[in-house]
Protein backbone atom coordinates (compact mmCIF):
# COMPACT_ATOMS: atom_id res chain seq x y z
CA UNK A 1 85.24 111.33 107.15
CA UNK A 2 88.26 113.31 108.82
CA UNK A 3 91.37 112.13 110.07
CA UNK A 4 91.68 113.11 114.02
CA UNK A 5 94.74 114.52 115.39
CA UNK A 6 94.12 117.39 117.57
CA UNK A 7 96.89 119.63 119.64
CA UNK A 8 98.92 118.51 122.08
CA UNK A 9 101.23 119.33 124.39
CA UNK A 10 103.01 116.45 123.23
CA UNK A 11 104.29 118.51 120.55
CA UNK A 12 106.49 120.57 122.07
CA UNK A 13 109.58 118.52 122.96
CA UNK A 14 112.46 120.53 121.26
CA UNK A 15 113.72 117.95 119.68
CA UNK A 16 111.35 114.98 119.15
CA UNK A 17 109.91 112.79 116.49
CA UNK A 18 106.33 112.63 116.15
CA UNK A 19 104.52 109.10 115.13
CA UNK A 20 100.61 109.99 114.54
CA UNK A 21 99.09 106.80 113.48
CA UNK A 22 95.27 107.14 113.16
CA UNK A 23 93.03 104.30 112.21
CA UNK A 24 89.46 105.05 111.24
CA UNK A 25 88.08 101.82 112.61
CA UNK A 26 84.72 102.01 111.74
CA UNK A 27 83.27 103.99 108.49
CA UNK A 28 80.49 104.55 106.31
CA UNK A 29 80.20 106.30 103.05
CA UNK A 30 81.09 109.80 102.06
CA UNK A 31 80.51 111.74 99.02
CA UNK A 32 82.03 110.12 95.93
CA UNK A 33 85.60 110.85 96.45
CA UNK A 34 88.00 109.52 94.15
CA UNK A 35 91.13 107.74 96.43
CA UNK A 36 93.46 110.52 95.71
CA UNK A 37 91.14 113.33 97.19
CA UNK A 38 90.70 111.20 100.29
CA UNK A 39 94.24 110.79 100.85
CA UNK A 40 94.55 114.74 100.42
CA UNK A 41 91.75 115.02 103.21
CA UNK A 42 93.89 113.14 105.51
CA UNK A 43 96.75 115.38 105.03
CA UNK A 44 94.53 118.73 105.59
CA UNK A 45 92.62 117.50 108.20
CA UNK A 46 96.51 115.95 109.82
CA UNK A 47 98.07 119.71 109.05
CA UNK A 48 94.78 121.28 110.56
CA UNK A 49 95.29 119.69 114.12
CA UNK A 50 98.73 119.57 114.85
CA UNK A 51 100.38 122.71 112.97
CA UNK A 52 98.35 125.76 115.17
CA UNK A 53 99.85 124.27 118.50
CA UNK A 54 103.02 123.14 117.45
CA UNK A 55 104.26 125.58 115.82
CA UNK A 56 102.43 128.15 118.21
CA UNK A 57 104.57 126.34 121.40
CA UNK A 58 108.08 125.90 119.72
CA UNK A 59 110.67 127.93 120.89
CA UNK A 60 113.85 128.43 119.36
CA UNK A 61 113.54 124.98 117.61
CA UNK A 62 115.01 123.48 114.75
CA UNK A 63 114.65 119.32 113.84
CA UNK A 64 113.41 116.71 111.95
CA UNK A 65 109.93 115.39 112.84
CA UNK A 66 108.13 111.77 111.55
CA UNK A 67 104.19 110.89 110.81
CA UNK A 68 102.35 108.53 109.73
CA UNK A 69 98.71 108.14 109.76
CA UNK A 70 96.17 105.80 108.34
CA UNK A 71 92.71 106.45 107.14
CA UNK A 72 90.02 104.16 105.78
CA UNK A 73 86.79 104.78 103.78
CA UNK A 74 83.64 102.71 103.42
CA UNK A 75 80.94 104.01 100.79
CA UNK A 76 77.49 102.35 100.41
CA UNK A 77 74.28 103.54 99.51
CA UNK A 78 72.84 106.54 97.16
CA UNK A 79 71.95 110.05 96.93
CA UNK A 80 71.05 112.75 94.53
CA UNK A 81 71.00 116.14 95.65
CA UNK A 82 69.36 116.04 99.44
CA UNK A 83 67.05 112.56 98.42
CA UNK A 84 68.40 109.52 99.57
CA UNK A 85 67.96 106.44 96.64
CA UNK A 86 68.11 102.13 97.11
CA UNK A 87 70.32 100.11 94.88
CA UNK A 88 67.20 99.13 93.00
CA UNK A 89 66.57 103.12 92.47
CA UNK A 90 69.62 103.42 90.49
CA UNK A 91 70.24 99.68 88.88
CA UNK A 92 69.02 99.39 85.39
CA UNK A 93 66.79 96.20 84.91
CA UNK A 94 65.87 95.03 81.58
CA UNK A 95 62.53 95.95 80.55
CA UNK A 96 63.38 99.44 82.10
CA UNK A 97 63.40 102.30 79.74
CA UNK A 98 67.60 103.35 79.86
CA UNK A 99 68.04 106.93 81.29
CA UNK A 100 71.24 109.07 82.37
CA UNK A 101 69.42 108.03 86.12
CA UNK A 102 69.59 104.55 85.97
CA UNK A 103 73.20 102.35 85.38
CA UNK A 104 73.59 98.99 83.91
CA UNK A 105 76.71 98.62 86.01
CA UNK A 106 76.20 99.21 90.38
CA UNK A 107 79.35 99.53 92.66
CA UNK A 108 77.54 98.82 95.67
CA UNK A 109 80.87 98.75 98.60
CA UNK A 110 83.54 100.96 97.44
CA UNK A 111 86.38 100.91 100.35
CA UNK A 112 89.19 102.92 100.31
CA UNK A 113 92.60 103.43 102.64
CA UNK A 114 95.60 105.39 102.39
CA UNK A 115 98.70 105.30 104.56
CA UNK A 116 100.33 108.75 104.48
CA UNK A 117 104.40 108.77 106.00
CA UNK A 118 105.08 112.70 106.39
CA UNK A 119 108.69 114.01 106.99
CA UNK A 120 108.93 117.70 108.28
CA UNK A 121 111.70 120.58 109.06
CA UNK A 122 111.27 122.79 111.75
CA UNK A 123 113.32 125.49 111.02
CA UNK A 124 112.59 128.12 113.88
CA UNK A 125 108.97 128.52 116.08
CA UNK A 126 107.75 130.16 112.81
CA UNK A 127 108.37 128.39 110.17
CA UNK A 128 108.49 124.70 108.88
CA UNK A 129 108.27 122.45 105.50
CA UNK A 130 107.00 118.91 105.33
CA UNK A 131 106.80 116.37 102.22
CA UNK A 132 104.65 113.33 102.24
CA UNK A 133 104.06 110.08 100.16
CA UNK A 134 100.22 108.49 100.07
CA UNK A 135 100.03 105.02 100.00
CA UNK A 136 96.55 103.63 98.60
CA UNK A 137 94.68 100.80 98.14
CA UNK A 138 90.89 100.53 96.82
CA UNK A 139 88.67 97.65 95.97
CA UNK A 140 84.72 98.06 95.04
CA UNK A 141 82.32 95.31 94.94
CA UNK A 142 79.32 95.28 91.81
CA UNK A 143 76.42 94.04 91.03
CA UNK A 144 75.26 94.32 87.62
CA UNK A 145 72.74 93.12 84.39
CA UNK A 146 75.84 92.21 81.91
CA UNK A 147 76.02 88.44 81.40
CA UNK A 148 78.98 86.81 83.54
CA UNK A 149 79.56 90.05 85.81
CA UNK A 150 76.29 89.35 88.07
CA UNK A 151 78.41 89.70 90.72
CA UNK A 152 82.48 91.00 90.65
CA UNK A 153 84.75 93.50 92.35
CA UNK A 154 87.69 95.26 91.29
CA UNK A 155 91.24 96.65 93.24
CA UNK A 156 94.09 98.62 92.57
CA UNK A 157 96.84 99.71 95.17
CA UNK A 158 100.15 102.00 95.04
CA UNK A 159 101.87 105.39 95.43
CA UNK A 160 99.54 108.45 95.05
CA UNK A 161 100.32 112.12 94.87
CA UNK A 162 103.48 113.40 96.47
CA UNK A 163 103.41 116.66 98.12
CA UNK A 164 105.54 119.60 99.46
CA UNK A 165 104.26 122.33 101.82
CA UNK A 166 106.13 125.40 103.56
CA UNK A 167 103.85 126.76 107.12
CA UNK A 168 104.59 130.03 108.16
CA UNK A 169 102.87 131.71 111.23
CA UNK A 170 103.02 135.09 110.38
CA UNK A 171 101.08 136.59 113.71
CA UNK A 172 101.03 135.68 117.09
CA UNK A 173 101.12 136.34 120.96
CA UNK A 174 100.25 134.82 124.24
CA UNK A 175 96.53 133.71 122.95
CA UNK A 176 96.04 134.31 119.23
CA UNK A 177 97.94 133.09 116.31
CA UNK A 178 97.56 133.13 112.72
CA UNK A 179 99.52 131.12 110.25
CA UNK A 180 99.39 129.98 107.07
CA UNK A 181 100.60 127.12 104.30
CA UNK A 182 101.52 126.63 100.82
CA UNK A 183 101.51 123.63 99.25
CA UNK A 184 102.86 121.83 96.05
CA UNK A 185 100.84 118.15 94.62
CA UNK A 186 102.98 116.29 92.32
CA UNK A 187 100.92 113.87 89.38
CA UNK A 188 103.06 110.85 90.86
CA UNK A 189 100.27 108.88 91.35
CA UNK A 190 98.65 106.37 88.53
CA UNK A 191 95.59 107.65 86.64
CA UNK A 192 96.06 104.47 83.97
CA UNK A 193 94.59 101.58 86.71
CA UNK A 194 93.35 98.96 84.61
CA UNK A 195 90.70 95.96 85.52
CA UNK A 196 88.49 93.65 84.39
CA UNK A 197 85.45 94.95 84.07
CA UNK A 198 82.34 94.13 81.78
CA UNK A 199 82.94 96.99 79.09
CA UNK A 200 84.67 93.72 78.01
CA UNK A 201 87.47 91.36 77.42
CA UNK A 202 90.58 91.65 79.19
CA UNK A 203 91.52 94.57 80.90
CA UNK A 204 89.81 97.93 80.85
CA UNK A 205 90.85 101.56 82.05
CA UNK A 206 89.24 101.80 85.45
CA UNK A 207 86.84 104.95 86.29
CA UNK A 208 87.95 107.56 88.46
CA UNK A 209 87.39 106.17 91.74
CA UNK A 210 89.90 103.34 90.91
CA UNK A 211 92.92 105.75 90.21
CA UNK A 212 95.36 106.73 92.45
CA UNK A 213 96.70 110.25 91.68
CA UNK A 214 94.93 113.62 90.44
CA UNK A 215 96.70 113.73 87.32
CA UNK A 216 97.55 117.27 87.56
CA UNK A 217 99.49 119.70 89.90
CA UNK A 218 97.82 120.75 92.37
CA UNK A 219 98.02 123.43 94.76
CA UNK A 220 96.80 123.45 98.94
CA UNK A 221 96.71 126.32 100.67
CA UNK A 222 95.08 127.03 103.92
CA UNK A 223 94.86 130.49 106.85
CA UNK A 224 94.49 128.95 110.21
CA UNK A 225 93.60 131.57 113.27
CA UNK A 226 94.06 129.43 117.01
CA UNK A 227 93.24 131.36 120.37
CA UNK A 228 94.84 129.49 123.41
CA UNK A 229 93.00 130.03 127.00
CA UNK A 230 93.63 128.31 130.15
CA UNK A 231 91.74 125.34 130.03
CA UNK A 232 90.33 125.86 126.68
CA UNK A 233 91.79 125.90 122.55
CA UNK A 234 89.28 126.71 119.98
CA UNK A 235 90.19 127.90 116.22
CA UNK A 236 89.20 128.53 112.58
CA UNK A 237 90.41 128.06 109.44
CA UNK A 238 90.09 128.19 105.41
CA UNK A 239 91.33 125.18 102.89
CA UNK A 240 91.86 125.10 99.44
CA UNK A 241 92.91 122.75 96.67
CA UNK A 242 93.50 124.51 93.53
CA UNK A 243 94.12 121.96 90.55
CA UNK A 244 96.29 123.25 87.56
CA UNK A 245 95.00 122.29 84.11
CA UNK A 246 93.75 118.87 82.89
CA UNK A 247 95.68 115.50 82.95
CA UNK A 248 96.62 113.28 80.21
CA UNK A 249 93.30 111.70 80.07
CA UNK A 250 91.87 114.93 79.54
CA UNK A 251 90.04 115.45 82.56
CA UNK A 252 90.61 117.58 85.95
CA UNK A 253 89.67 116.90 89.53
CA UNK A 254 87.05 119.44 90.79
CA UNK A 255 88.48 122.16 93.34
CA UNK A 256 87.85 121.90 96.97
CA UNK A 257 87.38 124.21 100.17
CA UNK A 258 86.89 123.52 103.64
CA UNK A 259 85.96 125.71 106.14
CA UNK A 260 86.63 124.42 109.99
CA UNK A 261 86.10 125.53 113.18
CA UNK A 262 87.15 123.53 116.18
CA UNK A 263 88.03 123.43 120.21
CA UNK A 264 89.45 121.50 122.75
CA UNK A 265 88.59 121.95 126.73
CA UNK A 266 90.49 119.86 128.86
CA UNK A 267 89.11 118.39 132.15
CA UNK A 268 90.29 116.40 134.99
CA UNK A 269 93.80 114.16 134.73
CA UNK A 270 94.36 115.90 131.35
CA UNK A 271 91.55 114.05 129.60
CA UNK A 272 90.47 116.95 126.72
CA UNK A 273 87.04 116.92 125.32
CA UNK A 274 86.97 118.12 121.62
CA UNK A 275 84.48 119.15 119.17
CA UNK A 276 84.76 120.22 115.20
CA UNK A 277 82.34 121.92 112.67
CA UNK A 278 83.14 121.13 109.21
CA UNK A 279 82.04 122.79 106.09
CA UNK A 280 82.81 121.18 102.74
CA UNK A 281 82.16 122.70 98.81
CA UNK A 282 83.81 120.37 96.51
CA UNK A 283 83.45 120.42 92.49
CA UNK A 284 82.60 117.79 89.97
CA UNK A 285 85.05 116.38 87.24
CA UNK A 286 86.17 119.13 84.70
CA UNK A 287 86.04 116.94 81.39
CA UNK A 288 86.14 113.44 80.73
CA UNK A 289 88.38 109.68 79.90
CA UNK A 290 86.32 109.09 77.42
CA UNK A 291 87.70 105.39 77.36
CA UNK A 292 85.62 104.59 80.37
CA UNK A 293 82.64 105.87 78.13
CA UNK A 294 80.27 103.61 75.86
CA UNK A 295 79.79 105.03 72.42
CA UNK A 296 75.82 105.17 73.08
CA UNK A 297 72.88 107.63 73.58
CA UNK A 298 73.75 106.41 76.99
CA UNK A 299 77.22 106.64 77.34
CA UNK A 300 78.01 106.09 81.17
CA UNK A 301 77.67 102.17 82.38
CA UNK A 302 77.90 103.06 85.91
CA UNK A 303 77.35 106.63 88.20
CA UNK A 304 81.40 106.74 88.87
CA UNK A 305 81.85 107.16 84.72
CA UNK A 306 79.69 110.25 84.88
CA UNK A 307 82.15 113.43 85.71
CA UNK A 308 78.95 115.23 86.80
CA UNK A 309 78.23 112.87 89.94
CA UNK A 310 80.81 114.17 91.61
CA UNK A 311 81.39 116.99 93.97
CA UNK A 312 78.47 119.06 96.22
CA UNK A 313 78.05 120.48 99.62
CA UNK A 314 78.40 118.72 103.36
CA UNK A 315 78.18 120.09 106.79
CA UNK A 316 79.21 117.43 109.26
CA UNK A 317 79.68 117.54 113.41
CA UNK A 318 82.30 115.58 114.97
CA UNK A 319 82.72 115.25 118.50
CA UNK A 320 85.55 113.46 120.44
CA UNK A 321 88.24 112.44 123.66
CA UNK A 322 91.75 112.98 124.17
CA UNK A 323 93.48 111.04 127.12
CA UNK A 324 97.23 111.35 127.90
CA UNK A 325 99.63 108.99 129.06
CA UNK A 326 103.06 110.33 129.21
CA UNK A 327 104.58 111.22 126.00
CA UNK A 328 101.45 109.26 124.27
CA UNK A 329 97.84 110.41 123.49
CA UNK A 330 94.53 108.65 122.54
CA UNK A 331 92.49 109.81 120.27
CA UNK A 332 88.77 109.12 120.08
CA UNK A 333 86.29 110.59 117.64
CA UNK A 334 82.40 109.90 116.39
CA UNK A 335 80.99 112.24 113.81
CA UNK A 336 77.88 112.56 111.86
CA UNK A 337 77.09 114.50 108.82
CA UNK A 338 74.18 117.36 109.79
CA UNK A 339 73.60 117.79 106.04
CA UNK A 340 74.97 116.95 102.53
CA UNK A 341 73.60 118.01 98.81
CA UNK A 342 75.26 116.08 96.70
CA UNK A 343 75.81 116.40 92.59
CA UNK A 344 74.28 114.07 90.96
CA UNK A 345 73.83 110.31 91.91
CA UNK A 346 76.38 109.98 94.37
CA UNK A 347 77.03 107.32 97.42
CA UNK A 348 76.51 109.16 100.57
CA UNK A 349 78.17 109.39 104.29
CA UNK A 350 76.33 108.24 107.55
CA UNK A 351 78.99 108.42 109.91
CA UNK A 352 82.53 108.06 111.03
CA UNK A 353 84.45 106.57 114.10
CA UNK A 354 88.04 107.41 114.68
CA UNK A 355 90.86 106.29 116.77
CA UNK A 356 94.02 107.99 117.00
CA UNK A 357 97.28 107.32 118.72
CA UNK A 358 100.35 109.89 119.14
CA UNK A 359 103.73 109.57 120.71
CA UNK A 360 106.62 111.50 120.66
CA UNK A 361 110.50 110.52 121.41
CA UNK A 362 112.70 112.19 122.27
């Protein structure tokens, strides 16, 4: 799912603060991110839609800006590859012969938020630098065939992976622009969540979907191109996230790049109509915490232990509203994936609803 905040002419004031809060109201399942990745999402898809016209419509400007946004993440139900699967596809039930298809252990709703608070510099029209700090919290429900964990869920919550990026626009005039960022992903956030879980007593290290940071430093980067006409603002552009190395527990988050391509037509009394494209080729998990492992021909208890159910392709379509009201903006958006190939056993997306709110003071 993608976080909605698309240009405005809101974000010109020459000396404002801008509070984006976004809640994604209504969700289903996506691929098999872990919390950390989703909170990165948020941040490329909040960069994506504000930077091209903001920075495109500044003048002479230098000041402090404020954001926030929310995002929330529902997964449910399976996939492998382009076939969808039931709980009872994937659940191992004794009497079943054991197979690297089938798990003793089921998450069956894994939910995930993350509150992002972004300060940013505006140095001149050109050029700007932002740092943010992820706030996330995560709880899946199971079912499993483990004696005493019929039934259980699991949470963790707290700081995730603080970031740096510098924007430069390095091209435009009165309709095109092209810019582009650099970014820097600290390891700040936890990769040692513990729970209890039925691996057994106590307090276990908690797969990969239950941490809150990458582990590693990371690197986003993205080239946006914008073209500006009277009525209308359509664009492109390329993301990356390019991790460094494995983490302490030995393992690396796969790589990831997005390709957009977006517009915005506005109508009567302001009201904007918007549409987006999305391409997304993300990798599985490079190695493996082999204390979330079993020491059997069968190693992984559930999918979300296995480093190779993660990562795969998705195209999805989101279409959505804009209305204005002074120096505020609503922000309405329903998307639908139009195809996904997932790695592995994975849980899957079905779609997304998003509501956004902006306002800027002066």
């Amino acid at each position: 799912m993608c976080l909605t905040v698309s240009p405005s002419s809101y974000l010109t004031l020459s000396r404002s603060t801008l509070i984006g809060l976004v809640f994604v109201g209504v969700s289903s399942s996506s691929q098999a991110s872990t919390p950390s990745e989703m909170a990165e999402m948020s941040l490329q898809d909040l960069f994506t839609y504000t930077l091209e016209d903001e920075v495109s419509t500044r003048h002479n400007v230098r000041g402090w800006d404020f954001g926030i946004a929310y995002k929330r993440q529902r997964f449910e139900g399976y996939q492998s590859g382009t076939d969808k699967l039931s709980n009872s596809d994937v659940l191992f039930a004794p009497g079943d012969t054991r197979t690297d298809e089938n798990y003793p252990i089921l998450p069956t709703v894994i939910s995930q938020e993350a509150v992002v608070v972004q300060f940013s510099y505006q140095f001149d029209d050109l050029t700007s630098v932002s740092i943010g700090i992820p706030y996330i919290r995560q709880s899946t429900d199971h079912i499993s065939v483990v004696p005493g964990y019929d039934t259980f869920e699991i949470e963790s919550q707290g700081v995730g992976d603080i970031y740096l990026n510098y924007q430069r626009t390095f091209y435009q005039n009165a309709q095109h622009q092209w810019s582009w960022m650099l970014g820097l992903s600290a390891p700040t956030g936890s990769i040692d969540e513990k729970g209890d879980t039925p691996r057994g007593p106590g307090n276990q290290q908690l797969p990969y979907t239950m941490q809150l940071g990458s582990g590693t430093w990371d690197f986003p980067l993205a080239i946006h191109y914008q073209y500006s006409g009277d009525t209308a603002l359509w664009g492109a552009n390329v993301q990356a996230r390019l991790r460094i190395g494995e983490n302490d527990r030995d393992y690396s988050l796969g790589n990831r790049l997005t390709f957009n391509g977006w517009g915005r037509r506005c109508l009567d009394l302001g009201v904007c109509a918007t549409a987006r494209l999305s391409y997304v080729h993300w990798q599985d998990i490079r190695g493996q915490d082999d204390t979330i492992v079993l020491p059997t021909s069968n190693p992984y208890p559930a999918n979300i232990t296995d480093p190779d159910n993660y990562g795969g392709d998705k195209v999805n379509l989101a279409l959505g509203i804009e209305i204005p009201w002074q120096n505020n903006q609503l922000v309405m958006e329903l998307g639908a994936p139009l195809f996904q190939d997932l790695n592995g056993i994975q849980t899957r997306e079905d779609f997304s609803v998003s509501l956004g709110w902006n306002v800027a003071l002066q």
